[in-house]
N, C-alpha and C. Protein backbone atom coordinates (compact mmCIF):
# COMPACT_ATOMS: atom_id res chain seq x y z
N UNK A 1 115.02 87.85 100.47
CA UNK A 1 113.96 87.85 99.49
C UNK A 1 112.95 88.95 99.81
N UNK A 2 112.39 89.30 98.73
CA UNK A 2 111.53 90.89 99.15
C UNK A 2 110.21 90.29 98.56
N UNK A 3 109.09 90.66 98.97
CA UNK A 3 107.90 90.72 98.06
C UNK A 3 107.34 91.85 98.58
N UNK A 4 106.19 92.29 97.07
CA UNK A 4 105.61 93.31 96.61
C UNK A 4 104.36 92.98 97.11
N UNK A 5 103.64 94.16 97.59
CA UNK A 5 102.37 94.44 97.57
C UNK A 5 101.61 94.98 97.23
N UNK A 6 100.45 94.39 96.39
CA UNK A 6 99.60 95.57 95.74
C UNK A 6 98.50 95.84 96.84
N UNK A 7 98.13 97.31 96.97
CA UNK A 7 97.19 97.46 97.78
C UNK A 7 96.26 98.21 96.87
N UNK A 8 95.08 98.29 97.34
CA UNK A 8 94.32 98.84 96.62
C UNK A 8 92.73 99.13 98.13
N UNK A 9 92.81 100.72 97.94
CA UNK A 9 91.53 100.99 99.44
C UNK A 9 91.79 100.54 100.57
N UNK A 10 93.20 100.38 100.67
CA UNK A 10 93.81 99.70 102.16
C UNK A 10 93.51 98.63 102.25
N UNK A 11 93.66 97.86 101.31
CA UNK A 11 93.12 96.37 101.27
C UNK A 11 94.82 95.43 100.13
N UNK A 12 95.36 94.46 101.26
CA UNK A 12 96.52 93.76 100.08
C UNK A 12 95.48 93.25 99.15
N UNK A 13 95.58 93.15 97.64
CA UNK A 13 95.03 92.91 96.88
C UNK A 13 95.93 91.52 96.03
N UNK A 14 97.25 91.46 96.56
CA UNK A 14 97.80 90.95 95.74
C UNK A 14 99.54 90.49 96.11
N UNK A 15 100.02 89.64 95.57
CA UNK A 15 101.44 89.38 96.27
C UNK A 15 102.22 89.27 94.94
N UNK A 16 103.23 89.58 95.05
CA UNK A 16 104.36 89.14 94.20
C UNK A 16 105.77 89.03 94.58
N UNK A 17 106.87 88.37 94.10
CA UNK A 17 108.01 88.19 94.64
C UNK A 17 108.84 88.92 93.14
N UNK A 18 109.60 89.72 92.99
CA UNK A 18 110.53 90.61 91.97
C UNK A 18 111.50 89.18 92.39
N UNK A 19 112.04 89.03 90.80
CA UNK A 19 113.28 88.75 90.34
C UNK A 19 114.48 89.03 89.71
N UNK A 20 115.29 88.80 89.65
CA UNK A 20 116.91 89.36 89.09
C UNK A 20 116.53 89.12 87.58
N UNK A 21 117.11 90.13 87.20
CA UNK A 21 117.32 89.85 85.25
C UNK A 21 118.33 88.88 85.10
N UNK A 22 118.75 88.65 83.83
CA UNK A 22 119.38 88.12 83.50
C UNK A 22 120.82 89.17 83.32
N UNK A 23 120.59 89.81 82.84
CA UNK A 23 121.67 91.14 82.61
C UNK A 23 120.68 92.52 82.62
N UNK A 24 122.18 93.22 83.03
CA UNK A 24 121.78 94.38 83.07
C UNK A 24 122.49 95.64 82.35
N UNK A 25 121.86 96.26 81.71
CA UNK A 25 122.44 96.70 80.55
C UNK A 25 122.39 98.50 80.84
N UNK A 26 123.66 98.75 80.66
CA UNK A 26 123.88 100.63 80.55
C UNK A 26 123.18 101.00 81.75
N UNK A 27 123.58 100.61 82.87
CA UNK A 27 123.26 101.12 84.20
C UNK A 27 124.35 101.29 85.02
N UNK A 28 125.27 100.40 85.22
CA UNK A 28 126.31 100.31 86.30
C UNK A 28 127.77 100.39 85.52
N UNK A 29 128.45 101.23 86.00
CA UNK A 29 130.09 101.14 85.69
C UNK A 29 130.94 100.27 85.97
N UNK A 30 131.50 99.18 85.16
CA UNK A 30 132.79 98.39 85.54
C UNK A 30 133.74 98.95 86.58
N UNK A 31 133.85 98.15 87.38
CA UNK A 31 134.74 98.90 88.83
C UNK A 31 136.26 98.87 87.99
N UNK A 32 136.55 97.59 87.39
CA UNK A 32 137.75 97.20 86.80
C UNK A 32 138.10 98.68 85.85
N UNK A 33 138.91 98.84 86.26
CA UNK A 33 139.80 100.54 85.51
C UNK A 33 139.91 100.09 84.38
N UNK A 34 141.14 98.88 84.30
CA UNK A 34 141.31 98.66 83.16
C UNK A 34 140.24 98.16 81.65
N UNK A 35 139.20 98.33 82.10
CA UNK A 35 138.13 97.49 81.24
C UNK A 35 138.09 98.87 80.00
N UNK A 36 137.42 97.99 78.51
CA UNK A 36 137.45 98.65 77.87
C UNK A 36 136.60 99.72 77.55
N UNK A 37 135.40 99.56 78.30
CA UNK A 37 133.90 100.48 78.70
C UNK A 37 134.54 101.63 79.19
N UNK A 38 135.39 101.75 79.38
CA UNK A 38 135.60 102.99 80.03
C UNK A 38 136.47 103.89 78.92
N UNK A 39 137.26 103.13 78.16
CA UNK A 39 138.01 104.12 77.12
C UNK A 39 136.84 104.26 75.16
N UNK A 40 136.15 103.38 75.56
CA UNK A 40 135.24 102.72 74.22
C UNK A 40 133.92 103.68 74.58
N UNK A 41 133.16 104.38 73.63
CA UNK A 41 131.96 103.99 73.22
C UNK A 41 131.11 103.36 73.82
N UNK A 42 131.00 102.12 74.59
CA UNK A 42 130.03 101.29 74.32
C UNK A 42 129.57 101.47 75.78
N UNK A 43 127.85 100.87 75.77
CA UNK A 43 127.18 100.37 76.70
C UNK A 43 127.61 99.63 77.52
N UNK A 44 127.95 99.54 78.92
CA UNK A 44 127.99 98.52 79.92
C UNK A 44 127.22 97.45 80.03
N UNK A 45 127.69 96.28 80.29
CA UNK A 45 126.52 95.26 80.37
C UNK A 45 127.03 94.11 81.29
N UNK A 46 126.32 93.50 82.01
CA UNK A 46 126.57 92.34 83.14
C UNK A 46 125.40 91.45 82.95
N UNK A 47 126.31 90.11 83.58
CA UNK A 47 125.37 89.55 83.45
C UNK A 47 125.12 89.35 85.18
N UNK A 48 124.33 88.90 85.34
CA UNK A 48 123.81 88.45 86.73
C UNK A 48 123.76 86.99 86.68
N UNK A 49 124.40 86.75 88.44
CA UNK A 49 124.58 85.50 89.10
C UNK A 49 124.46 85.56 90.94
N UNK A 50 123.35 84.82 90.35
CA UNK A 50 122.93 84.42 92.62
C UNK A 50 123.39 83.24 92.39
N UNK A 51 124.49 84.12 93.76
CA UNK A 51 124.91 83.24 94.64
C UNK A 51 124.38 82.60 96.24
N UNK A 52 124.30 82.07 96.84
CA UNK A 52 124.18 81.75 98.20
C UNK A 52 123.56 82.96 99.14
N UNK A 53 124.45 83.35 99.47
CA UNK A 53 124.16 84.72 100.15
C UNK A 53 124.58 86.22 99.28
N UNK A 54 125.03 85.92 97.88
CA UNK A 54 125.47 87.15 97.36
C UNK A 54 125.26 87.39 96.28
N UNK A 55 125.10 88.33 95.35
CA UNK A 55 124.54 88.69 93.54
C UNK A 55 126.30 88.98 93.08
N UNK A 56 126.60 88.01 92.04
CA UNK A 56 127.64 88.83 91.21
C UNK A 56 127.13 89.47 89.84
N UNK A 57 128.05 89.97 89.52
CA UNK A 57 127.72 90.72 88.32
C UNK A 57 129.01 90.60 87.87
N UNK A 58 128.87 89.92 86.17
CA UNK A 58 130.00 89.53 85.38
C UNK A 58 130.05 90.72 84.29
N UNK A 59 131.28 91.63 84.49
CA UNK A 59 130.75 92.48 83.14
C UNK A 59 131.24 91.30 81.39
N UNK A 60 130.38 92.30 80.80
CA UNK A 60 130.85 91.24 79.58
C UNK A 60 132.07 92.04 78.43
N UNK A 61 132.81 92.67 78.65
CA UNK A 61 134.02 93.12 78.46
C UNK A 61 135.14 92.66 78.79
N UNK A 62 135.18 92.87 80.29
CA UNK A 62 136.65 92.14 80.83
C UNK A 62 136.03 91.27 81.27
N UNK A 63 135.41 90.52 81.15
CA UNK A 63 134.40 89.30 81.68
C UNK A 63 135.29 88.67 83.28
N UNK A 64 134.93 89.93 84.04
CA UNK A 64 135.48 90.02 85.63
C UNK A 64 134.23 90.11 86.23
N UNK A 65 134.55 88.95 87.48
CA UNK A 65 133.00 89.23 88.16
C UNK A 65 133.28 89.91 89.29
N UNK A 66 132.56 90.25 89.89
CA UNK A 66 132.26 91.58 91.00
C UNK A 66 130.61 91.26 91.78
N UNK A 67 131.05 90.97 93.20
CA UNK A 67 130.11 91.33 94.01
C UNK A 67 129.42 92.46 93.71
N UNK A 68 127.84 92.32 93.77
CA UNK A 68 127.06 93.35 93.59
C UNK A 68 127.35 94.89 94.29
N UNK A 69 127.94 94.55 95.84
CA UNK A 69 128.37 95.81 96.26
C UNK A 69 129.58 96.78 95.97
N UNK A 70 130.76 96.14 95.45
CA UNK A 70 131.48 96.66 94.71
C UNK A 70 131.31 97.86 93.38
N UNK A 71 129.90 96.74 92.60
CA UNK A 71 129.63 97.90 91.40
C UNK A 71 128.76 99.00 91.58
N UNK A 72 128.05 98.34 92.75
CA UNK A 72 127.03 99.55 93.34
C UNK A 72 128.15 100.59 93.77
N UNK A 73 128.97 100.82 94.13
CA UNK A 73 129.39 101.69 95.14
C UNK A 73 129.99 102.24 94.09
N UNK A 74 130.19 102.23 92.77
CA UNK A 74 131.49 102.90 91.53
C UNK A 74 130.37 103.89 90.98
């Protein structure tokens, strides 16, 4: 878990904790070759799922899920 700090005059002013979207849209490439994002037109899109110790990402095409590090690395 990460949190944010606002500082302001060298002073924390403020805390926050960032959260996962729900999906994530026209950022990341389907690792899956065969998916249709790759021969189509269209926008990429996933949805996001925390897990335990890990983030998947479901694309919504070949609706294949993929560890977050997998799609990061394509």
């Amino acid at each position: 878990d990460a949190t944010v700090n606002r500082i302001d005059d060298y002073d924390v002013v403020g805390k926050s904790r960032p959260s996962l979207p729900d999906r994530i849209e026209s950022v990341l490439v389907c690792p899956n070759s065969n998916c249709i994002s790759h021969a189509e037109p269209v926008s990429s899109s996933f949805a996001v799922k925390k897990r335990a110790n890990d983030i998947a990402l479901k694309c919504k095409y070949c609706e294949k899920e993929f560890s977050h590090y997998v799609v990061l690395a394509n």
